[in-house]
Protein backbone atom coordinates (compact mmCIF):
# COMPACT_ATOMS: atom_id res chain seq x y z
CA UNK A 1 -29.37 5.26 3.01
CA UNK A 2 -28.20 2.92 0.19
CA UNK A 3 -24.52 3.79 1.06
CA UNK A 4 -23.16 1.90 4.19
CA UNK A 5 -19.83 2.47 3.52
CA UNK A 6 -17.13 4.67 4.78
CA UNK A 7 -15.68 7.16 1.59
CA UNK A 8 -12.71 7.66 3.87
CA UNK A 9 -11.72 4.08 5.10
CA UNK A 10 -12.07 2.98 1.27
CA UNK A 11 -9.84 5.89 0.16
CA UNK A 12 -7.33 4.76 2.76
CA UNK A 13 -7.27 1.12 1.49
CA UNK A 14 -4.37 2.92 -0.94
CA UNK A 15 -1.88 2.32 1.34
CA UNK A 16 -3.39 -0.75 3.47
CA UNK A 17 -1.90 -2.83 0.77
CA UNK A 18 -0.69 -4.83 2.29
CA UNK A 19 -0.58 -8.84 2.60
CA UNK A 20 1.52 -11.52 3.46
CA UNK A 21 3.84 -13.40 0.80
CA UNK A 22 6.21 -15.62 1.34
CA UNK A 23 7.65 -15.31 -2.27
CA UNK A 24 11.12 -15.29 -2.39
CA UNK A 25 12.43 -12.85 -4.49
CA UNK A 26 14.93 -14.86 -7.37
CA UNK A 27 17.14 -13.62 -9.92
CA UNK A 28 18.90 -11.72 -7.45
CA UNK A 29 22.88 -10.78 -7.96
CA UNK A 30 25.41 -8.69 -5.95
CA UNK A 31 24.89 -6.17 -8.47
CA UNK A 32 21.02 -5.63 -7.02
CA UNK A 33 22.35 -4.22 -3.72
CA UNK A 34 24.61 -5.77 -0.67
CA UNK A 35 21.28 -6.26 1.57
CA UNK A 36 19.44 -8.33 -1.33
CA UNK A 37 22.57 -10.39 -2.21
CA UNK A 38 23.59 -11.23 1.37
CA UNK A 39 19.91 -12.24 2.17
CA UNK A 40 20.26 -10.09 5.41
CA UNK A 41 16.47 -9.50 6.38
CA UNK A 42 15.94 -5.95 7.65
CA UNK A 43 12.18 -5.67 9.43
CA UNK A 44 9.95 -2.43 9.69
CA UNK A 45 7.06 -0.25 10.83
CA UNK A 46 5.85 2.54 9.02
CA UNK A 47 3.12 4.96 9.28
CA UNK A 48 0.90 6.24 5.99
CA UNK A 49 -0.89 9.45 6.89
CA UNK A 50 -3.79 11.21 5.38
CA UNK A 51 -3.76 10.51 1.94
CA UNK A 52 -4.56 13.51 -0.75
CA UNK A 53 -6.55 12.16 -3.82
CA UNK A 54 -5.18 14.02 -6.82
CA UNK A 55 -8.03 13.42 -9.22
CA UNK A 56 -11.13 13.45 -7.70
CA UNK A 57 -13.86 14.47 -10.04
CA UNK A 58 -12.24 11.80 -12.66
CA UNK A 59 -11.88 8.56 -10.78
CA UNK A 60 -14.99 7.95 -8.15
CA UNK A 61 -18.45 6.93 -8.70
CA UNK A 62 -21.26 5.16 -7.04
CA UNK A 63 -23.83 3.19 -8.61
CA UNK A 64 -27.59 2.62 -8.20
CA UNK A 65 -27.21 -0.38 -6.00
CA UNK A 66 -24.81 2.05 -3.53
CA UNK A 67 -21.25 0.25 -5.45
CA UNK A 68 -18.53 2.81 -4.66
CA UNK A 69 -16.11 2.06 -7.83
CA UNK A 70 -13.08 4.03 -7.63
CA UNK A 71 -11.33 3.71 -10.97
CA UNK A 72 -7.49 4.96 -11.44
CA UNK A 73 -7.92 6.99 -8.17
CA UNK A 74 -4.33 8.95 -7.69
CA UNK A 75 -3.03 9.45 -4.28
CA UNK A 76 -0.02 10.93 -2.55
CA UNK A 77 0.53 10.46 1.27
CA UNK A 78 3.39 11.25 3.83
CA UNK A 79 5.36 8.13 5.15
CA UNK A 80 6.67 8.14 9.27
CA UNK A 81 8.13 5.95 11.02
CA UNK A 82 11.53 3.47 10.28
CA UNK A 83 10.90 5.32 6.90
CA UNK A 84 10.33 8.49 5.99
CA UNK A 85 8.81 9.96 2.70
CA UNK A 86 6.07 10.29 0.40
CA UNK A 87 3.88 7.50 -1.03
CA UNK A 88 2.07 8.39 -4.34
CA UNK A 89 -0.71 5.28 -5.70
CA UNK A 90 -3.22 4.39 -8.03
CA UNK A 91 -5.92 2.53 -6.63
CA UNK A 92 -8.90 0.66 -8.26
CA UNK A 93 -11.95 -0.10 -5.61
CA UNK A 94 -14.87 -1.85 -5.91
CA UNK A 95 -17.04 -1.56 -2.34
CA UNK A 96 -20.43 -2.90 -2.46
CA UNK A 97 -23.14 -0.82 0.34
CA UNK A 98 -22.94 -3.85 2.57
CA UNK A 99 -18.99 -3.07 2.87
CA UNK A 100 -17.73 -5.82 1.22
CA UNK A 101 -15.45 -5.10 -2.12
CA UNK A 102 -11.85 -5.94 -3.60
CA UNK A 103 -9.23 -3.69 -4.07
CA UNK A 104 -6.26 -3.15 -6.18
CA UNK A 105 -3.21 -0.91 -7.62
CA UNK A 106 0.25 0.46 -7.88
CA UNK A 107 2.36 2.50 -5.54
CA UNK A 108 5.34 4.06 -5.41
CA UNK A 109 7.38 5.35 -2.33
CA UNK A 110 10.05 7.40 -2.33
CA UNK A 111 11.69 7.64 1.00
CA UNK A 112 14.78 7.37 3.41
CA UNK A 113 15.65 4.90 6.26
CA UNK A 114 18.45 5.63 8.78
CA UNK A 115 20.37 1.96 8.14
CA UNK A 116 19.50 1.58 4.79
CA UNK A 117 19.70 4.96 2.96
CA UNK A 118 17.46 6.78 0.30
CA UNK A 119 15.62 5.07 -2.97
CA UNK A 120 12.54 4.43 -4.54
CA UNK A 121 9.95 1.48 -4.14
CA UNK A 122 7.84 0.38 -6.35
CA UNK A 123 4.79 -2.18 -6.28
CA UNK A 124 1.62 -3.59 -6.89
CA UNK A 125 -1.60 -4.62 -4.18
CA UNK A 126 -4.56 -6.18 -3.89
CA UNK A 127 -6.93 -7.72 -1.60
CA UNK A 128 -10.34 -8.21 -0.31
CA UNK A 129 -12.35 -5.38 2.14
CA UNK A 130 -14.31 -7.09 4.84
CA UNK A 131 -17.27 -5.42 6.07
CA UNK A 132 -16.42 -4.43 9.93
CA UNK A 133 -13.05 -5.76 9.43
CA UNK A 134 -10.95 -3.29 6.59
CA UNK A 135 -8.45 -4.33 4.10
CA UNK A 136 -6.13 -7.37 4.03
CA UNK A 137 -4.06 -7.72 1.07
CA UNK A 138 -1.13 -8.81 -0.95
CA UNK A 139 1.65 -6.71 -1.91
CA UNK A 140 5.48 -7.36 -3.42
CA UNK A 141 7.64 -4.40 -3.39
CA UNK A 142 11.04 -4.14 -5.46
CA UNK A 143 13.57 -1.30 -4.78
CA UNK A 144 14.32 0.37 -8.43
CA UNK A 145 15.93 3.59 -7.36
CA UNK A 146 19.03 4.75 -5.41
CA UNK A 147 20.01 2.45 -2.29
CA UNK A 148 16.62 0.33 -2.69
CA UNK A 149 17.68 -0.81 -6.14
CA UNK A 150 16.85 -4.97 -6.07
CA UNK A 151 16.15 -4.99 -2.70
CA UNK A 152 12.37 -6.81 -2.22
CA UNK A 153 9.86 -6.15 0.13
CA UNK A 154 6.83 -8.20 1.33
CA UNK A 155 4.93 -6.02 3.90
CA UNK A 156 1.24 -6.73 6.11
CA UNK A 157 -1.16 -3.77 6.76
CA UNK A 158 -5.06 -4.00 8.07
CA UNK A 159 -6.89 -1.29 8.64
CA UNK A 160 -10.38 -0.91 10.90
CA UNK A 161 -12.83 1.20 10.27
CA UNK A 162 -12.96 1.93 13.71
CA UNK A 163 -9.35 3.35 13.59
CA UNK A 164 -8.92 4.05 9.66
CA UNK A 165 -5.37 6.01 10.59
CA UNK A 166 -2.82 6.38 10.24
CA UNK A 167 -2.25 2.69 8.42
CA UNK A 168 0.57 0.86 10.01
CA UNK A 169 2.62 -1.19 7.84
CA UNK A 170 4.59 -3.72 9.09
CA UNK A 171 7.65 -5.79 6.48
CA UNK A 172 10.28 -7.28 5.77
CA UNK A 173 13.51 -6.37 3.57
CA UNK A 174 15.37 -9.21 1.81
């Protein structure tokens, strides 16, 4: 079988964004929210469930050599945990048969959090898939609607193929 790898764990990889930066977010003011200006740091776990691809027929293919390429991929998934909500993303995959690949995209989560209130994320991702390992990535986050608004995010998610969910994310809030 040319195709080693796992449809479902490189699907998930939507929401295993997730790296470690230690950018710090600039440009900052008081009017960008009391949390970003005071440089209070907030940390989190949240949970990204089952995600529902929106497009399939459009956005996956796999080549002769057994490449899964995933190309504008749309998915929406619920968020649990110190947040709760949905999580919609775009997602651009390449996976090679050997499970190796890179992977990429946008997101956009739209959730609540007892302490900090209601408001939209938004972001971009990307990172290397390790055969037998999962996804390790980078991601930057910046609040742009309702309580969020210039609050910035810098989060860490792996996955295993051996446990592809529910993704845990794990972050910080400056």
């Amino acid at each position: 079988m040319k195709n080693r790898f796992s449809l479902g764990a490189a699907v998930g990889v939507t929401v295993f964004l997730f790296g470690c930066s230690d950018a710090d977010p600039v440009g900052l003011t008081p009017a960008d929210g009391a949390l970003a200006f005071s440089r209070q740091v907030t940390e989190f776990t949240m949970f990204l469930g089952q995600e529902t691809l929106l497009n399939p027929g459009e956005c996956i293919r796999v080549d002769k050599h057994g490449t899964l390429h995933l190309r504008g991929c749309q998915f929406v998934a619920a968020v649990t945990g110190d947040f709760e909500g949905v999580e919609t993303a775009t997602l651009h995959l390449v996976q090679h048969a050997d499970g190796h690949g890179q992977a990429g995209g946008s997101f956009t989560f739209d959730m609540c959090h007892v302490d900090l209130g209601c408001g939209i994320f938004e972001g971009t991702f990307e990172g290397p898939i390790v055969a037998g390992v999962g996804f390790r990535g980078h991601a930057q986050w910046r609040g742009t609607g309702g309580d969020f608004v210039g609050l910035h995010v810098q989060a860490t998610s792996t996955n295993s193929p051996a446990a592809p969910r529910p993704f845990v994310v794990t972050g910080t809030i400056r």
